[in-house]
C-alpha atoms as a PDB file:
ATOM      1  CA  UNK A   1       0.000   0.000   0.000  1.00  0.00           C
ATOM      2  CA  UNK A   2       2.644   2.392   1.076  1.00  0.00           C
ATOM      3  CA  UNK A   3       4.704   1.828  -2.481  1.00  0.00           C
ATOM      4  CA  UNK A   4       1.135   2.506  -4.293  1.00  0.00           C
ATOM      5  CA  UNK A   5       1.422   5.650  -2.312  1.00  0.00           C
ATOM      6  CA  UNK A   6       4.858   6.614  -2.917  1.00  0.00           C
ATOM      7  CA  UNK A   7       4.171   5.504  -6.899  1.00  0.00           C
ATOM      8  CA  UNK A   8       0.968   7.604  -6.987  1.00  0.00           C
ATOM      9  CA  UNK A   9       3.116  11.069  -5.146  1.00  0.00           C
ATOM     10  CA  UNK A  10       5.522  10.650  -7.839  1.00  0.00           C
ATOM     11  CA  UNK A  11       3.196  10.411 -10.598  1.00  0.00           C
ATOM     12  CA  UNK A  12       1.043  13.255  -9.410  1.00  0.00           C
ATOM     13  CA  UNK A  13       4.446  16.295  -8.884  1.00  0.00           C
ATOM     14  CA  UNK A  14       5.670  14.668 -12.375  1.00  0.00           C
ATOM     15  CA  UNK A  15       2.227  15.683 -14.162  1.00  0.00           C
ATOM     16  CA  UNK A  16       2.421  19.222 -12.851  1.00  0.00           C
ATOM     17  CA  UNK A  17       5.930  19.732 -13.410  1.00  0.00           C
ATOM     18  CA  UNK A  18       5.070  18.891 -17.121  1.00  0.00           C
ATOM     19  CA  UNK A  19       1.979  21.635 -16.759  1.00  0.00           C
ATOM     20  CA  UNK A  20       4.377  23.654 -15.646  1.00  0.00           C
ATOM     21  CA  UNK A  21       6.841  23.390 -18.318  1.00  0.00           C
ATOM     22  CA  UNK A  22       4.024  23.622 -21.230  1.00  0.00           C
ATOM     23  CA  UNK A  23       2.894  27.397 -19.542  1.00  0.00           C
ATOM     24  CA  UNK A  24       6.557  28.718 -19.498  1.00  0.00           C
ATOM     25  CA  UNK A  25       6.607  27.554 -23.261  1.00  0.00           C
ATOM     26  CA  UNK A  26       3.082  29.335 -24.259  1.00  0.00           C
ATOM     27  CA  UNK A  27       5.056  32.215 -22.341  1.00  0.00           C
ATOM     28  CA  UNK A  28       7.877  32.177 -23.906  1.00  0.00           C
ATOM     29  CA  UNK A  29       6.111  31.950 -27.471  1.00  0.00           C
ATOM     30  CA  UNK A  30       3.948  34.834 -26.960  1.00  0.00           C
ATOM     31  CA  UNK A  31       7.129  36.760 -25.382  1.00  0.00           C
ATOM     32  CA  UNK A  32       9.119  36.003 -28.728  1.00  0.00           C
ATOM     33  CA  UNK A  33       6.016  36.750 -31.466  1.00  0.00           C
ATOM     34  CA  UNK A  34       5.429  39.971 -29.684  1.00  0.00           C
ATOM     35  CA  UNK A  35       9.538  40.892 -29.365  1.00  0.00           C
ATOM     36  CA  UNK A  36       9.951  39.541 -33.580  1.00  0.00           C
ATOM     37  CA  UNK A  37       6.896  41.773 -35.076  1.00  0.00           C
ATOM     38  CA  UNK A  38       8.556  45.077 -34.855  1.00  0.00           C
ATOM     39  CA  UNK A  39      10.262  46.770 -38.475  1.00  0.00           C
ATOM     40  CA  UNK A  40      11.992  49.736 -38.163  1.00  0.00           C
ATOM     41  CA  UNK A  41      12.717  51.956 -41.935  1.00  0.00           C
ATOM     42  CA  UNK A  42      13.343  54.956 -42.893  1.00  0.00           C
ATOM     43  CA  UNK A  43      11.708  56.327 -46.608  1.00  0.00           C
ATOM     44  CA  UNK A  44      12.833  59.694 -48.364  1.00  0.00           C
ATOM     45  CA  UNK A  45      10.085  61.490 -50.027  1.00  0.00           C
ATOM     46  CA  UNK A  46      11.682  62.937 -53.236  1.00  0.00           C
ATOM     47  CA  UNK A  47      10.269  62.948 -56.881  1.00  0.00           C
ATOM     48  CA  UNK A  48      10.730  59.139 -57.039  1.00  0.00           C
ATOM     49  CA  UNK A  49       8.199  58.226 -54.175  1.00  0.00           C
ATOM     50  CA  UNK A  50       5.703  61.064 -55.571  1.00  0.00           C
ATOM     51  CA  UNK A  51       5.943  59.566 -59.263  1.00  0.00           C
ATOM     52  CA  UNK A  52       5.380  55.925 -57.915  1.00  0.00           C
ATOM     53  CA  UNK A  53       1.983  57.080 -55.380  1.00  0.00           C
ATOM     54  CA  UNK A  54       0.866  58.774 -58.800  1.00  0.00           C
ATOM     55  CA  UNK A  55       1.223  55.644 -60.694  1.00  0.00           C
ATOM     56  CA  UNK A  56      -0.073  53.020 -58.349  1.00  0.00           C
ATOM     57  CA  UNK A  57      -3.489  55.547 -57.952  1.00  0.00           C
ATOM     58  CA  UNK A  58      -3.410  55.269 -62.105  1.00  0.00           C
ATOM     59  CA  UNK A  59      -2.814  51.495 -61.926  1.00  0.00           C
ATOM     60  CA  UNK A  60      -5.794  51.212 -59.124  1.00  0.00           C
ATOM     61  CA  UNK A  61      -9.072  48.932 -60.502  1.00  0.00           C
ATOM     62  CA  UNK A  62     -10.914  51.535 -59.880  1.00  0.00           C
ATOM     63  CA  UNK A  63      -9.042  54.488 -62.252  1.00  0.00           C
ATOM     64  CA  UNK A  64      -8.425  52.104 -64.915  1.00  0.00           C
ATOM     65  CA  UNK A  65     -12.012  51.372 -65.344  1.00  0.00           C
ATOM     66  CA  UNK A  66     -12.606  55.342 -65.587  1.00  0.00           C
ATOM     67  CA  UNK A  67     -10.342  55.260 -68.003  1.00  0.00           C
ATOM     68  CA  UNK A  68     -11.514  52.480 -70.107  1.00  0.00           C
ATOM     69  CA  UNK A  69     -14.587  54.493 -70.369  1.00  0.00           C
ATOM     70  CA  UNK A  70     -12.982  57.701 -71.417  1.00  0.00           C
ATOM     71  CA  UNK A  71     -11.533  55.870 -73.976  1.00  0.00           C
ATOM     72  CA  UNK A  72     -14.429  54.197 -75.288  1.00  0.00           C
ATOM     73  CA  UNK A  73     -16.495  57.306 -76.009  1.00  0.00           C
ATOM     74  CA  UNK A  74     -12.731  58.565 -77.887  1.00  0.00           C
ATOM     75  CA  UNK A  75     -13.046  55.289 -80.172  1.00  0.00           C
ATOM     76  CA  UNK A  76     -16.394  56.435 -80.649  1.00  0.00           C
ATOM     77  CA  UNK A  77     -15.956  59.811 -80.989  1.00  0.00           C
ATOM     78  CA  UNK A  78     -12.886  59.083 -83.626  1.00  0.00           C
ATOM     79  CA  UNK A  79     -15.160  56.549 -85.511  1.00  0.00           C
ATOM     80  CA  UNK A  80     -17.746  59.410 -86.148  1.00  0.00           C
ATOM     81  CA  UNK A  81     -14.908  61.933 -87.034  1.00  0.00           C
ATOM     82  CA  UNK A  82     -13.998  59.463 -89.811  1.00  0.00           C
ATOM     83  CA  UNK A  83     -16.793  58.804 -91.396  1.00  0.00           C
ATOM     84  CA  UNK A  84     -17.446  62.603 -91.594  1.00  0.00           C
ATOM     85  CA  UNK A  85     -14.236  62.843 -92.769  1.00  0.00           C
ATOM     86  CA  UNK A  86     -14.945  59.948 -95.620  1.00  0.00           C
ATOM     87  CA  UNK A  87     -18.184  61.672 -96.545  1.00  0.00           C
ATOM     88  CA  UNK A  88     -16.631  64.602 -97.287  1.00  0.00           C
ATOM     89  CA  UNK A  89     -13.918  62.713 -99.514  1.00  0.00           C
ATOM     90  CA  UNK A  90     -16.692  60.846-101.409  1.00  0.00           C
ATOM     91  CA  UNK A  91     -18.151  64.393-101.863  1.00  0.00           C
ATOM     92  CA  UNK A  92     -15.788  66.183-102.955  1.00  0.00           C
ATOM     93  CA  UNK A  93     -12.530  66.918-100.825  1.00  0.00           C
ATOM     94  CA  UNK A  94     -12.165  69.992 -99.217  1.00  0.00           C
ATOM     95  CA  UNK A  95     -10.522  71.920 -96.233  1.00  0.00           C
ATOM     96  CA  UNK A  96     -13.196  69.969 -93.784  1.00  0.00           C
ATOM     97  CA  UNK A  97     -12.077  66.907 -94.582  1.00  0.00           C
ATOM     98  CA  UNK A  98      -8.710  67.402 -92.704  1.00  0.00           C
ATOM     99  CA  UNK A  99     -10.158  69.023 -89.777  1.00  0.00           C
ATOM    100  CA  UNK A 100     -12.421  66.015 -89.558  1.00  0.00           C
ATOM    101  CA  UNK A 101      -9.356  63.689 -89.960  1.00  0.00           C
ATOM    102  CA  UNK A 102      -7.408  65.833 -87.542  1.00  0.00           C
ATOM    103  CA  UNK A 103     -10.393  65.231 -85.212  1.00  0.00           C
ATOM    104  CA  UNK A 104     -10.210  61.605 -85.228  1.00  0.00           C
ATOM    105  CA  UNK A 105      -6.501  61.514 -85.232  1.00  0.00           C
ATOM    106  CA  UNK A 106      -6.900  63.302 -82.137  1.00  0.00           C
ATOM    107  CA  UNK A 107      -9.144  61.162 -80.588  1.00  0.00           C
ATOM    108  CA  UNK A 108      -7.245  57.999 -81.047  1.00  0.00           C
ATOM    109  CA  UNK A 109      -4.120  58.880 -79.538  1.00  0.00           C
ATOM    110  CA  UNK A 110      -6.213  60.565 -76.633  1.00  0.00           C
ATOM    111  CA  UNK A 111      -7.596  57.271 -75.943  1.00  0.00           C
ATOM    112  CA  UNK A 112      -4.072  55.316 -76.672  1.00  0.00           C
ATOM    113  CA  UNK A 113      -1.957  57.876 -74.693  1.00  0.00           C
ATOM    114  CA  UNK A 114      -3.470  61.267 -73.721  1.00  0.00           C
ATOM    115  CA  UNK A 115      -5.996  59.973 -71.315  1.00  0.00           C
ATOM    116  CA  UNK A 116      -3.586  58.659 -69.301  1.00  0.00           C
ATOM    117  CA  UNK A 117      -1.108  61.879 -69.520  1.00  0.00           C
ATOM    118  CA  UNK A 118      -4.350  64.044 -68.529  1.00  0.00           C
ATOM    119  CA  UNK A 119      -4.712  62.109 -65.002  1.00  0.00           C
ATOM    120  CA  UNK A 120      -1.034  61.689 -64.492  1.00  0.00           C
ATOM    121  CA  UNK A 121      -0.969  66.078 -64.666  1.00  0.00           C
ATOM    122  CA  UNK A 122      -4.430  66.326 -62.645  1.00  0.00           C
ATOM    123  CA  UNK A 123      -2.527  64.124 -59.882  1.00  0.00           C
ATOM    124  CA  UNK A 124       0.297  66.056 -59.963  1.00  0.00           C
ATOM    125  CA  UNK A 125      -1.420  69.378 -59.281  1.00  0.00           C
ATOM    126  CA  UNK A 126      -3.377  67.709 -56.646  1.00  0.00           C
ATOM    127  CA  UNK A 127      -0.421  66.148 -55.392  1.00  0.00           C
ATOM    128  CA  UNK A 128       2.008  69.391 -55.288  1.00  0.00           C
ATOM    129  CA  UNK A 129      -0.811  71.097 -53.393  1.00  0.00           C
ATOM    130  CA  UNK A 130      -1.302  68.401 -50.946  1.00  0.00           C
ATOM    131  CA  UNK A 131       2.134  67.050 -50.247  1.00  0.00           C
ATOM    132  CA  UNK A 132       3.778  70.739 -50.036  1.00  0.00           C
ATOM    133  CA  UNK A 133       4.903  70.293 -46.606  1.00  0.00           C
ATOM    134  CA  UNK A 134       6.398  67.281 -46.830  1.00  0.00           C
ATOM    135  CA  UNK A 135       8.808  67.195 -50.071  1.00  0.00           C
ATOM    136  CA  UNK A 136      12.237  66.763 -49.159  1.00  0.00           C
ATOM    137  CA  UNK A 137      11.560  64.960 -45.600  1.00  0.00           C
ATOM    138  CA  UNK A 138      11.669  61.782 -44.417  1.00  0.00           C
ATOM    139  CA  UNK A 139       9.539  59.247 -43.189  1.00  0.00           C
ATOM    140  CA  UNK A 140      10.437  57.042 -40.187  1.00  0.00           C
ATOM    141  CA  UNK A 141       7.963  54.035 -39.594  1.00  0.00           C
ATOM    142  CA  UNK A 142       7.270  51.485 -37.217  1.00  0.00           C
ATOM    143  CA  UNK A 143       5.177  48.107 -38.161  1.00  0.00           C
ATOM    144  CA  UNK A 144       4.297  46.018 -35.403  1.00  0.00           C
ATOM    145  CA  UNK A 145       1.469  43.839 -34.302  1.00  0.00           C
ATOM    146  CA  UNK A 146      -0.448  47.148 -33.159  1.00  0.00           C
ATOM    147  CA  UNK A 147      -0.474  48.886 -36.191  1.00  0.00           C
ATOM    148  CA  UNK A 148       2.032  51.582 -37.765  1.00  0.00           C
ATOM    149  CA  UNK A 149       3.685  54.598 -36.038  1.00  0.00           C
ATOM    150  CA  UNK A 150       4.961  57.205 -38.316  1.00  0.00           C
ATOM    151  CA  UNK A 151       7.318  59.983 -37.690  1.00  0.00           C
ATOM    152  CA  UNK A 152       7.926  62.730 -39.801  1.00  0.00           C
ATOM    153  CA  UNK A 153      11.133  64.261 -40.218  1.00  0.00           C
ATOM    154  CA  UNK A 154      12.639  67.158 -39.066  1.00  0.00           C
ATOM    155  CA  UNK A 155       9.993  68.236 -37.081  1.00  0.00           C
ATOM    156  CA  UNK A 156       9.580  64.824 -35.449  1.00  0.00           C
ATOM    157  CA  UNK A 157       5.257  64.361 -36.232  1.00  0.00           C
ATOM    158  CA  UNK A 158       4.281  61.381 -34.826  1.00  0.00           C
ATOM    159  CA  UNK A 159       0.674  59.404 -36.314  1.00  0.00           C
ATOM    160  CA  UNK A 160      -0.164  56.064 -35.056  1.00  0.00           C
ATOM    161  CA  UNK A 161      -2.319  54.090 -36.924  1.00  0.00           C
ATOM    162  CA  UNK A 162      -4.281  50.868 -36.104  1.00  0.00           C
ATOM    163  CA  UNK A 163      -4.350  47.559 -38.601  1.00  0.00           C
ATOM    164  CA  UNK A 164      -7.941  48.119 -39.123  1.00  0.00           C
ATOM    165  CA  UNK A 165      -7.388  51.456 -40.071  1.00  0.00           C
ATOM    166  CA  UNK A 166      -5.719  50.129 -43.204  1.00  0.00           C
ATOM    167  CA  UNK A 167      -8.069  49.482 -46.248  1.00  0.00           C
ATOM    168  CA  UNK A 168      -5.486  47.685 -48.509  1.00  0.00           C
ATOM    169  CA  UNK A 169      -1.583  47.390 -49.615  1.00  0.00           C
ATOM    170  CA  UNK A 170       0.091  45.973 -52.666  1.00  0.00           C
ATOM    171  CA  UNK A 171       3.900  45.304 -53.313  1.00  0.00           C
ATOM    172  CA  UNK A 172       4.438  48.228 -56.661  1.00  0.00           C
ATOM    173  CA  UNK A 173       7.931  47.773 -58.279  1.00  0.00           C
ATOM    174  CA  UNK A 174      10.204  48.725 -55.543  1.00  0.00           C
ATOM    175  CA  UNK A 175       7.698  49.885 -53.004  1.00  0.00           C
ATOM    176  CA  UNK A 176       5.249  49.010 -50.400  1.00  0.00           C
ATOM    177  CA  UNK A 177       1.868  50.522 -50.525  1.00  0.00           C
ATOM    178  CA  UNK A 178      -0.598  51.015 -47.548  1.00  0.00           C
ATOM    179  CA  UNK A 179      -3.622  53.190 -47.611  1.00  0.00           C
ATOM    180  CA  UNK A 180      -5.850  53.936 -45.527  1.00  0.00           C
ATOM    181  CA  UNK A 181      -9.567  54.614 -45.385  1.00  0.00           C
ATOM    182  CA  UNK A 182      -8.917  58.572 -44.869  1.00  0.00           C
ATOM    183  CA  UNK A 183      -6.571  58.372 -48.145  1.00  0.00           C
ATOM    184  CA  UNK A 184      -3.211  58.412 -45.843  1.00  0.00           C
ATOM    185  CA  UNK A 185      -0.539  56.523 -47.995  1.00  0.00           C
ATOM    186  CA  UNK A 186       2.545  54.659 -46.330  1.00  0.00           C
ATOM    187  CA  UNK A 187       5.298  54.431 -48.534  1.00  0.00           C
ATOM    188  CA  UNK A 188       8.198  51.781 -48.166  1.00  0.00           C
ATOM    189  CA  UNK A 189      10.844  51.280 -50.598  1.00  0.00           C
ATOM    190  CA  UNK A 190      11.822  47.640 -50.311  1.00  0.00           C
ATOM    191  CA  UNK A 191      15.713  48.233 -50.951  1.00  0.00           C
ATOM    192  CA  UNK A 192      15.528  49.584 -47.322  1.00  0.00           C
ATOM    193  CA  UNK A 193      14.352  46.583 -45.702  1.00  0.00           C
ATOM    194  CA  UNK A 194      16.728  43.285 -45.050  1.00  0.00           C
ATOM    195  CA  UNK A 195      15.458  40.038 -46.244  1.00  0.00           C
ATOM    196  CA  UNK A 196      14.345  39.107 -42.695  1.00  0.00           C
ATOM    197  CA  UNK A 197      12.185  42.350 -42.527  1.00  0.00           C
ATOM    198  CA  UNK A 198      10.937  42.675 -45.548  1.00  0.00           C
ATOM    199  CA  UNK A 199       9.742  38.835 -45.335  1.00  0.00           C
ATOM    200  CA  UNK A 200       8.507  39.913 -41.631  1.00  0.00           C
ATOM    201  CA  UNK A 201       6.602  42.542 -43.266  1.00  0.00           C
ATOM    202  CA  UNK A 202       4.743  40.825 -45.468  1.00  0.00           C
ATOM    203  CA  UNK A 203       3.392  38.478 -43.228  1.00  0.00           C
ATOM    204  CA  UNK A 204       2.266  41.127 -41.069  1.00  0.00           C
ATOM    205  CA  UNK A 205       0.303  42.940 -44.064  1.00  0.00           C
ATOM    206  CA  UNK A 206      -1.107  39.741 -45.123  1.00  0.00           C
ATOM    207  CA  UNK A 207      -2.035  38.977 -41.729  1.00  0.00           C
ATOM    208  CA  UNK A 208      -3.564  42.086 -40.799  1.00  0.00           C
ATOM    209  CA  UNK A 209      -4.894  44.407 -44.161  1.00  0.00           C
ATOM    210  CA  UNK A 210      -6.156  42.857 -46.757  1.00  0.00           C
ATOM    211  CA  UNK A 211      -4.105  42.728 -50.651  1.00  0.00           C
ATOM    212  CA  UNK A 212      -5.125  43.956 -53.930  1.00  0.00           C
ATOM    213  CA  UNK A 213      -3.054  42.949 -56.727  1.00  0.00           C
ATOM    214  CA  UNK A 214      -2.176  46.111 -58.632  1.00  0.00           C
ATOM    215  CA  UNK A 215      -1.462  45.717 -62.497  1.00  0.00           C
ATOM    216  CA  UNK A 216       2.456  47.596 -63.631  1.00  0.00           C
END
């Protein structure tokens, strides 16, 4: 009876030792994936990062399908110029007949080129009137499981932002894209980041905001 005892006391301090060892794991785990998730970079804002917001706002779903109806009623428009301009040829030709040609020459390379050119210039208006202030600086940010914590350089502006105040990000050429749902853009270039971080950071984004797949 006594070595049932003894057997059953030994049993009993091994099982909670072994409880014991699994919560200083789970508290060691959570320790480390807190301590990991935290990226510091750096990002100048020169002509570069301005050129790159501009073109990822062009390359958005939503501006190329404005744009693929601006250039539909061109087609349209340049169809319509030609066959005024072929009516008049039939006719007889006469000084018409190259402004209607001119018309729908016009037209085509609108919808091929110009339409594009047009919002690239309206951005950059916008742009120089909205990003005044901070041409020149640099950006300092901080990803971690929060959120992001920005600091603007040199007069040291800090903005903290929470994950689910992030509507969606996309990896553009060299550059990481957040926005949020009040149009404030976070810019990363990826040369900045090491291989650990920028892998680090990418599992946070995908973890956290959710990814649109933008077309370059």
């Amino acid at each position: 009876m006594r070595d049932f005892f003894d057997f059953f006391i030994r049993q009993y301090f091994i099982f909670w030792f072994y409880v014991f060892l699994f919560l200083i794991y789970n508290i060691i785990s959570l320790m480390e994936r807190e301590m990991i998730i935290m990226i510091k970079t750096k990002s100048e804002l020169g002509p570069d990062e301005f050129k790159v917001i501009r073109e990822i706002i062009l390359a958005h779903p939503r501006s190329q399908k404005k744009r693929k109806i601006g250039q539909t009623v061109c087609v349209i428009a340049a169809f319509i110029e030609g066959l005024f301009a072929l009516g008049t040829i039939l006719d007889r030709f006469s000084e018409y007949t190259l402004v209607f040609l001119a018309f729908a020459i016009f037209f085509i390379w609108f919808a091929k080129v110009g339409i594009y050119l047009e919002e690239d210039l309206v951005f950059k208006v916008i742009q120089n009137k909205a990003f005044d202030n901070l041409k020149n600086g640099t950006i300092e940010y901080i990803f971690d499981s929060d959120g992001v914590t920005t600091i603007f350089e040199p007069e040291y502006v800090t903005s903290k932002y929470k994950w689910d105040a992030f509507q969606w990000w996309c990896v553009f050429k060299n550059y990481i894209y957040l926005q949020t749902s009040t149009k404030k853009i976070v810019l990363v270039k990826k040369s900045n980041l090491t291989p650990e971080d920028y892998e680090s950071l990418i599992s946070l984004l995908s973890t956290h905001v959710q990814q649109k797949e933008i077309c370059h």
